[in-house]
N, C-alpha and C. Protein backbone atom coordinates (compact mmCIF):
# COMPACT_ATOMS: atom_id res chain seq x y z
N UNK A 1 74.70 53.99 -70.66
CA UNK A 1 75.41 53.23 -69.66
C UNK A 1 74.64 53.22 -68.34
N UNK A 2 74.16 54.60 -68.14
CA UNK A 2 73.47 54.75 -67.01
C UNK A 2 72.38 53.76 -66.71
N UNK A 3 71.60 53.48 -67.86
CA UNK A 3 70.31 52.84 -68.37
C UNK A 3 70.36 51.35 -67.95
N UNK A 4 71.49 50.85 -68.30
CA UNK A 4 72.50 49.37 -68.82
C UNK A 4 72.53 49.24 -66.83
N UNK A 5 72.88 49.85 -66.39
CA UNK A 5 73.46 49.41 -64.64
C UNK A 5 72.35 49.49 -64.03
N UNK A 6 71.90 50.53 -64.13
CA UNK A 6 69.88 50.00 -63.64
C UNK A 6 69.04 49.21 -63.54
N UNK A 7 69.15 48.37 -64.92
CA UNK A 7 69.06 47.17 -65.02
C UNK A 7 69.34 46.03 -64.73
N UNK A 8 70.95 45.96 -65.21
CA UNK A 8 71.44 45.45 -64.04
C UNK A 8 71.85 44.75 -62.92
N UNK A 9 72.08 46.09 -62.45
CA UNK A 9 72.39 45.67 -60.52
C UNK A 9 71.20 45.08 -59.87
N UNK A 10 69.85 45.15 -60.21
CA UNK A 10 68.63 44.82 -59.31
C UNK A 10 69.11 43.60 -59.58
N UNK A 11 69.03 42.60 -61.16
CA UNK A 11 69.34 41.57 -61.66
C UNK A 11 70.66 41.05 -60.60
N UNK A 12 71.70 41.50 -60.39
CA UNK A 12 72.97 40.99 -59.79
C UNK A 12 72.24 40.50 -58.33
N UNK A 13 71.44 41.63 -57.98
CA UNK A 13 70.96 41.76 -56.06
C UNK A 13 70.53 40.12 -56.24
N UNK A 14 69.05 40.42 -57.19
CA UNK A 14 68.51 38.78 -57.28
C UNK A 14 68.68 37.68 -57.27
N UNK A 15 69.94 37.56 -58.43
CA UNK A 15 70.66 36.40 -58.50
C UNK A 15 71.45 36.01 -57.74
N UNK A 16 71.92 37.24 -56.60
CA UNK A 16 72.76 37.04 -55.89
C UNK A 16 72.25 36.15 -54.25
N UNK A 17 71.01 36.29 -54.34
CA UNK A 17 70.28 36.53 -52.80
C UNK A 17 70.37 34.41 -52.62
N UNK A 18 70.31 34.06 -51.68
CA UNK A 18 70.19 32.38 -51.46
C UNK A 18 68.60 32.20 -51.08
N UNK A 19 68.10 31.52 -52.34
CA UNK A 19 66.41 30.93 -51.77
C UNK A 19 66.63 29.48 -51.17
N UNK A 20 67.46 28.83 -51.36
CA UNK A 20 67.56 27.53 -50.39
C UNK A 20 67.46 27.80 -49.46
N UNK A 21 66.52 26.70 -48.61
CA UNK A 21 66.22 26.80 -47.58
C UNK A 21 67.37 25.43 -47.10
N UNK A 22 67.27 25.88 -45.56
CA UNK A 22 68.38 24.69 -45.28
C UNK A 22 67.06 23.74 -44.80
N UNK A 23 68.26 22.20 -44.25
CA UNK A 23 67.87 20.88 -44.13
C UNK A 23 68.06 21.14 -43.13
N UNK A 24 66.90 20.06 -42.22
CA UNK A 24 67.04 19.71 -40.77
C UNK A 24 66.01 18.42 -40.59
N UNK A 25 66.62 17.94 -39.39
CA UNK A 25 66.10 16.40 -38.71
C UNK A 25 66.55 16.64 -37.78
N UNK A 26 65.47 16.15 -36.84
CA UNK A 26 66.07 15.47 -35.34
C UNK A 26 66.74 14.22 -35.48
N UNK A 27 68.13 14.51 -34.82
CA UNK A 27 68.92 12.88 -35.06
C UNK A 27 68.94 12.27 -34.12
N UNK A 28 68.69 13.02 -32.39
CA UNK A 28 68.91 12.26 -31.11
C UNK A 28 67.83 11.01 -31.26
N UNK A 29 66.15 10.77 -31.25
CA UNK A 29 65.43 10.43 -31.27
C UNK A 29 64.31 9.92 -32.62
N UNK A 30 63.91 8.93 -31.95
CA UNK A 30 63.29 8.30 -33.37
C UNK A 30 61.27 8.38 -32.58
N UNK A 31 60.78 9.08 -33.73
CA UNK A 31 59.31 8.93 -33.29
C UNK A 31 58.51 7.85 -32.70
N UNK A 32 57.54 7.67 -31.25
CA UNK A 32 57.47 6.66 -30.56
C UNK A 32 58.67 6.10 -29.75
N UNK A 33 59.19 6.70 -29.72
CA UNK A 33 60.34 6.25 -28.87
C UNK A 33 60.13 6.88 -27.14
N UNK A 34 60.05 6.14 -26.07
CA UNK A 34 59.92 6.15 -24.70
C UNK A 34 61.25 7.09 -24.05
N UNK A 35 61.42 8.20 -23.48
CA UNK A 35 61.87 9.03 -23.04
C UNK A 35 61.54 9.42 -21.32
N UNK A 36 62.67 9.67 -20.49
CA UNK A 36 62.50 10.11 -19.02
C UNK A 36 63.46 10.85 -18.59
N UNK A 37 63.48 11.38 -17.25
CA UNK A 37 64.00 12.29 -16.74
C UNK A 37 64.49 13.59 -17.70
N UNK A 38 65.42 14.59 -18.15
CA UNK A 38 66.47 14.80 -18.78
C UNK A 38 66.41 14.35 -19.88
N UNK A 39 66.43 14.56 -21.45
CA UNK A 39 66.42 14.26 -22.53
C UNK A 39 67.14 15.44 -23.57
N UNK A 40 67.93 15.03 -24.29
CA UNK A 40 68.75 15.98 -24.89
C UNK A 40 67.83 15.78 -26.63
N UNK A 41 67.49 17.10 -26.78
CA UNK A 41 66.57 16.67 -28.39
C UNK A 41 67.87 17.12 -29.44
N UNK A 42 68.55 16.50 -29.98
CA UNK A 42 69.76 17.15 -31.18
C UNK A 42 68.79 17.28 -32.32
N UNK A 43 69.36 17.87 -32.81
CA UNK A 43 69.26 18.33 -34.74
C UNK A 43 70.56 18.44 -35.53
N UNK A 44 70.38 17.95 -36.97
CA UNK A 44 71.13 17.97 -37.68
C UNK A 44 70.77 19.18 -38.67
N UNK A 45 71.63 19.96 -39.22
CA UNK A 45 71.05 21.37 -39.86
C UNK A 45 72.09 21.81 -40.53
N UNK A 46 71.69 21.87 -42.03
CA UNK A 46 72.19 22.38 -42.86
C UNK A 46 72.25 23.58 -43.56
N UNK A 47 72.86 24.33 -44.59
CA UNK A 47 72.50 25.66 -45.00
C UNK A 47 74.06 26.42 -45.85
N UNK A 48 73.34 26.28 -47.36
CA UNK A 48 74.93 27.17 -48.28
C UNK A 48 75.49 28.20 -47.31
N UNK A 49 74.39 28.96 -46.38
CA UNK A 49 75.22 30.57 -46.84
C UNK A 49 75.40 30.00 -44.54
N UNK A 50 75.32 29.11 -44.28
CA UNK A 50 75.39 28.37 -42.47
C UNK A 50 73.78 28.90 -41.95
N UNK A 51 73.50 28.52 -40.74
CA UNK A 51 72.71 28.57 -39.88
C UNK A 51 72.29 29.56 -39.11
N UNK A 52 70.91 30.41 -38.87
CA UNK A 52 71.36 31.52 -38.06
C UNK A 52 71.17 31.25 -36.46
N UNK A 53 69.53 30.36 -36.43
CA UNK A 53 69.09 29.58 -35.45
C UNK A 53 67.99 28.41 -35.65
N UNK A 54 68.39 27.58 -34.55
CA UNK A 54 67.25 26.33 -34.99
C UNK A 54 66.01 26.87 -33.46
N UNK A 55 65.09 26.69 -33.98
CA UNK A 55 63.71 26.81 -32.75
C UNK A 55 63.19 25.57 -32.49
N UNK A 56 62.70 25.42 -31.08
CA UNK A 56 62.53 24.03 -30.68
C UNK A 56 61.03 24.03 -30.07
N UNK A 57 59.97 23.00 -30.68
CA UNK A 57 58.47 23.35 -29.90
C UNK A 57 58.21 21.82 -29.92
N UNK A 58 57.26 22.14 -28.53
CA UNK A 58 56.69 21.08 -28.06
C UNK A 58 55.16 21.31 -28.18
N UNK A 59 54.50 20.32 -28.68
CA UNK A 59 53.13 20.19 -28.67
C UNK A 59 52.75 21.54 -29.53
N UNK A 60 53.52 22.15 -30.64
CA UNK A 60 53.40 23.49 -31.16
C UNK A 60 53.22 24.79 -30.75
N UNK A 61 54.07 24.45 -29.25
CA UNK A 61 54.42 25.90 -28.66
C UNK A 61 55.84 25.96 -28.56
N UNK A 62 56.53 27.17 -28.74
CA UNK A 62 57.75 27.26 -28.70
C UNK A 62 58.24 27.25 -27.56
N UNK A 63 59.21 26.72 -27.56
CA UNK A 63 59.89 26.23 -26.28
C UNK A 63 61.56 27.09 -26.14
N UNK A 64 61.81 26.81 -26.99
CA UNK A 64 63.47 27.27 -27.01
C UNK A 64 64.16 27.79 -28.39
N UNK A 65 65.05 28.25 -28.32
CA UNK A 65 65.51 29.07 -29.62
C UNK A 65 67.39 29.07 -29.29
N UNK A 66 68.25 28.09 -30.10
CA UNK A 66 69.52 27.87 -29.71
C UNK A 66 69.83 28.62 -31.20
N UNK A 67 70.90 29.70 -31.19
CA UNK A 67 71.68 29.99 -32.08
C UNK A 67 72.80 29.54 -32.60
N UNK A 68 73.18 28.48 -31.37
CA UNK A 68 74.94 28.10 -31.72
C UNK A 68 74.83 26.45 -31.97
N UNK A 69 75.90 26.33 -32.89
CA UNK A 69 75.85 24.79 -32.96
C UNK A 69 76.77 24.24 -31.86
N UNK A 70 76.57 22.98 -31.99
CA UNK A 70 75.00 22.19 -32.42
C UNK A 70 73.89 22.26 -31.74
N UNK A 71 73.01 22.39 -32.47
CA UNK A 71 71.52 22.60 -31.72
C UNK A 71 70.93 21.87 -31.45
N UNK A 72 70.77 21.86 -29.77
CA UNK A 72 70.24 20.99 -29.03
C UNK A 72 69.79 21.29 -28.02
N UNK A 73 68.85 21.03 -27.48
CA UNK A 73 67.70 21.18 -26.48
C UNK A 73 67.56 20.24 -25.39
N UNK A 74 67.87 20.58 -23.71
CA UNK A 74 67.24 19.45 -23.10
C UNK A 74 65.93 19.85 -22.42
N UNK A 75 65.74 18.89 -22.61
CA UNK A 75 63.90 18.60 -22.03
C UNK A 75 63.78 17.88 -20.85
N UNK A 76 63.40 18.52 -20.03
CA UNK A 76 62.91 17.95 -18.77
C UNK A 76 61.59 17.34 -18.47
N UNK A 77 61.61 16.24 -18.82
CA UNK A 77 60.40 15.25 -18.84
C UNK A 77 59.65 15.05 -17.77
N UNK A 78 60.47 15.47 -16.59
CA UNK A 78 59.63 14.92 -14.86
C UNK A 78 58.17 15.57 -14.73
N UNK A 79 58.07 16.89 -15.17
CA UNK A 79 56.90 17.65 -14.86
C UNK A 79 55.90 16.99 -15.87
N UNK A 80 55.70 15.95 -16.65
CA UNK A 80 54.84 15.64 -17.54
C UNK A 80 54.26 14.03 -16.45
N UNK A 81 53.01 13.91 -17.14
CA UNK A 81 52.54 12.36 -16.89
C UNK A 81 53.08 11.25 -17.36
N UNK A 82 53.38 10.17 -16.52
CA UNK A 82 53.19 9.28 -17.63
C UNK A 82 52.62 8.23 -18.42
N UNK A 83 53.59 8.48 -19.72
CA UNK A 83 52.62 7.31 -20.63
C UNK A 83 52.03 8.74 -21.68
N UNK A 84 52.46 10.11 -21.10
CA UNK A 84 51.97 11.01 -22.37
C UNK A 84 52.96 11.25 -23.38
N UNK A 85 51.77 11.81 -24.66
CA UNK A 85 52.43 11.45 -25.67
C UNK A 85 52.48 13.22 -25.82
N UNK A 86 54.20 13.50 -26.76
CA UNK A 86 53.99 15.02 -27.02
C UNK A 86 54.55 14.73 -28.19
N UNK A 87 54.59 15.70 -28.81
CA UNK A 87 55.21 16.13 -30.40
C UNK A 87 56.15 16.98 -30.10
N UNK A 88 57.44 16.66 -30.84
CA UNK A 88 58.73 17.75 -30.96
C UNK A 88 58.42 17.92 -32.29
N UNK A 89 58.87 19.04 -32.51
CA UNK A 89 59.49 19.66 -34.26
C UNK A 89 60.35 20.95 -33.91
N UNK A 90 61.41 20.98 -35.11
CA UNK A 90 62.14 22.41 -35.09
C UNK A 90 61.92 23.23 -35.99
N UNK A 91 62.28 24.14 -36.29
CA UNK A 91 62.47 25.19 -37.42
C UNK A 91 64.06 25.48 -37.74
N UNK A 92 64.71 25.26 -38.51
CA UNK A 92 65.75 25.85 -38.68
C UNK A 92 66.02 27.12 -39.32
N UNK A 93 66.77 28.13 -39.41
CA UNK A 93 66.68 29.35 -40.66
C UNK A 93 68.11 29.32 -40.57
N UNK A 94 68.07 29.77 -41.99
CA UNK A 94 69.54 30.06 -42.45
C UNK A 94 69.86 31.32 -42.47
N UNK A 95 71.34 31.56 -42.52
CA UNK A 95 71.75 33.08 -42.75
C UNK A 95 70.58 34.32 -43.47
N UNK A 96 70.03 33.64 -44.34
CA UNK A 96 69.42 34.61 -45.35
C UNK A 96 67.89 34.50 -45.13
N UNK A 97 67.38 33.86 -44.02
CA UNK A 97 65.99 34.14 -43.55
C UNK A 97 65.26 33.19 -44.10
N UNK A 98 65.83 31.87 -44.98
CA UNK A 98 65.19 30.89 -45.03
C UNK A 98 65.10 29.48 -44.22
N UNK A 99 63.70 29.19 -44.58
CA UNK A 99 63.40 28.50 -42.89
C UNK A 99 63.14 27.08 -43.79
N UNK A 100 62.96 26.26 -42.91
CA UNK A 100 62.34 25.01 -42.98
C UNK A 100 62.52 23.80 -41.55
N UNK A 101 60.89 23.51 -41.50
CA UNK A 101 60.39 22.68 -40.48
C UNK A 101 60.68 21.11 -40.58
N UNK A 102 60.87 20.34 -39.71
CA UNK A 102 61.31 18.91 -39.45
C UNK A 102 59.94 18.57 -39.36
N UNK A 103 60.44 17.30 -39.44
CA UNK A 103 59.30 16.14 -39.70
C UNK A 103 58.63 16.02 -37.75
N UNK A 104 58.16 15.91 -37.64
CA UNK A 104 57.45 16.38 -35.96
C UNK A 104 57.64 14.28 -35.72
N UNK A 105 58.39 14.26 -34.30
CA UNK A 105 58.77 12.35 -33.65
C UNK A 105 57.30 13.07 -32.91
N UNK A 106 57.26 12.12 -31.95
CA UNK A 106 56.28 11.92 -31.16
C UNK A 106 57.28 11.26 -30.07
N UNK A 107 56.96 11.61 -28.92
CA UNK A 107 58.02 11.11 -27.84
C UNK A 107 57.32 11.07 -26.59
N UNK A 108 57.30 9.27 -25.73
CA UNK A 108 56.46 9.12 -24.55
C UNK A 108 57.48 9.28 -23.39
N UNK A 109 56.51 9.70 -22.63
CA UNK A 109 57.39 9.86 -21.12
C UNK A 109 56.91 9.07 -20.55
N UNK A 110 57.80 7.90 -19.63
CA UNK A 110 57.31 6.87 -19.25
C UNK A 110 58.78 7.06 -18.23
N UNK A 111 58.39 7.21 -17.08
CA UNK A 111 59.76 7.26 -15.70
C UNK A 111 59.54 5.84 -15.07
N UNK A 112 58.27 5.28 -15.28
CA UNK A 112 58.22 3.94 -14.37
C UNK A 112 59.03 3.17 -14.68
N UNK A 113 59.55 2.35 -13.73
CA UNK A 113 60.65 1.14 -13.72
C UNK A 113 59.72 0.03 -13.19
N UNK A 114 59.99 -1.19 -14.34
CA UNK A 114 59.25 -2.02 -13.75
C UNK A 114 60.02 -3.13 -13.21
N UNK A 115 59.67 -3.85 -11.73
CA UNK A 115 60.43 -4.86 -11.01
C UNK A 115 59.92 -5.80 -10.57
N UNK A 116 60.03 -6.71 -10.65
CA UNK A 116 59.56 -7.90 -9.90
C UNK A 116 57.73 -7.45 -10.80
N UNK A 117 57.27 -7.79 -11.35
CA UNK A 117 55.83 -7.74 -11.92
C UNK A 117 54.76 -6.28 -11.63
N UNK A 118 55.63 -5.52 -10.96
CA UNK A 118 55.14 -4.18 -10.99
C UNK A 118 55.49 -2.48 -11.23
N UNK A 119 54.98 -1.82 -11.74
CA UNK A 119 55.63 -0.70 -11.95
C UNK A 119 55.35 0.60 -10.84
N UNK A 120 57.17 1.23 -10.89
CA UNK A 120 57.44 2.45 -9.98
C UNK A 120 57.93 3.48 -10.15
N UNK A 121 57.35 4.64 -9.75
CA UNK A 121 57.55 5.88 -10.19
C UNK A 121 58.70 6.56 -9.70
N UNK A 122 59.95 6.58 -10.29
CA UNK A 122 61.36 6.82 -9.98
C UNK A 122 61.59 8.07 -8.96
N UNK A 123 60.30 9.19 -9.44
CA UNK A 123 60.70 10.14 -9.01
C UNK A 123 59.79 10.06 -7.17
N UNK A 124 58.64 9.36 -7.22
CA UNK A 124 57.74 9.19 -6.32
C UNK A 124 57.78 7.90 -5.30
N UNK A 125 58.89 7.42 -5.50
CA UNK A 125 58.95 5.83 -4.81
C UNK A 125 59.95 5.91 -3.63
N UNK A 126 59.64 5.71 -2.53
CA UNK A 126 60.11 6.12 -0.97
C UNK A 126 60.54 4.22 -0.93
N UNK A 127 60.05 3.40 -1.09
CA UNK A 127 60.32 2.36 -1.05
C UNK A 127 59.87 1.13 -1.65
N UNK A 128 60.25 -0.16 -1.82
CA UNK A 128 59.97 -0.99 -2.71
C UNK A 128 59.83 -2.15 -1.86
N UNK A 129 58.30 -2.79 -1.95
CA UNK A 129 58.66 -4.41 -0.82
C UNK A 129 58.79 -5.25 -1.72
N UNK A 130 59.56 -6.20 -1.36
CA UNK A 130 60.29 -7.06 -2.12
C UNK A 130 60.03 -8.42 -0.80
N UNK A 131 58.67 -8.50 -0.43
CA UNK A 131 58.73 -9.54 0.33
C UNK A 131 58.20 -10.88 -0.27
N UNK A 132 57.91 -10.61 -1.50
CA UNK A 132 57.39 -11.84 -2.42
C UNK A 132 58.16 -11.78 -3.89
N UNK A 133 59.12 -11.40 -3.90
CA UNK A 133 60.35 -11.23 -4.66
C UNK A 133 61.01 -12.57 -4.96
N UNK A 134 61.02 -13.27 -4.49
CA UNK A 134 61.97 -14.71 -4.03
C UNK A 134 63.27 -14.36 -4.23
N UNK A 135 63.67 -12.83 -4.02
CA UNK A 135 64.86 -12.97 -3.33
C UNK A 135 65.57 -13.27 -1.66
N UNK A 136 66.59 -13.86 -1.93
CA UNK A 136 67.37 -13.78 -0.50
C UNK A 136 68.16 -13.32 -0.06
């Protein structure tokens, strides 16, 4: 009998343990897509046994690490150039230490507003002449 449970219980541990890895996507944003100020990055994230945390990197440095749902990240775009291009991706892990990486968008920061045939930097623009505007 002794012999018989030895056997076994390792067998029960094994079968018991979850190798699925969970699902994840970024749902806020679609790759190539133009982004400014403030940007909220969501994920959608799945997992049998739930979620423990999703990790959030930019340009493949880690940036942030949210444990609670829903996981979401804002990004403050002002300190970047524009017209640059960065890469998001997450990591999600599940309860049981299995991970899996999202498909990496690509996302431009572009703050200029363009008016009357020229472009202005929202955060840098003290004023706008509008003397050949043909407004009145």
């Amino acid at each position: 009998m002794k012999r018989l449970l030895l056997i076994v219980l390792p067998l029960l541990l094994i079968v018991g343990c979850d190798k699925t890895p969970p699902t994840v996507s970024i749902s806020s944003h679609s790759s190539v897509q133009t982004v400014k100020q403030t940007v909220t990055i969501k994920v959608t994230t799945q997992a049998n046994k739930g979620i423990s945390r999703v990790e959030f990197f930019l340009n493949n440095s880690h940036i942030y690490t949210d444990s609670k749902s829903s996981y979401e990240y804002d990004w403050n775009t002002t300190q970047y150039e524009d017209f640059s291009e960065h890469i998001i991706k997450v990591i999600s892990y599940d309860n049981s230490d299995n991970s899996t990486e999202s498909q990496p968008i690509m996302l431009i920061v572009n703050s200029r507003v363009y008016l009357w045939g020229e472009y202005y930097s929202i955060e840098n623009t003290t004023e706008i002449n509008l003397s050949n505007s043909g407004l009145t």
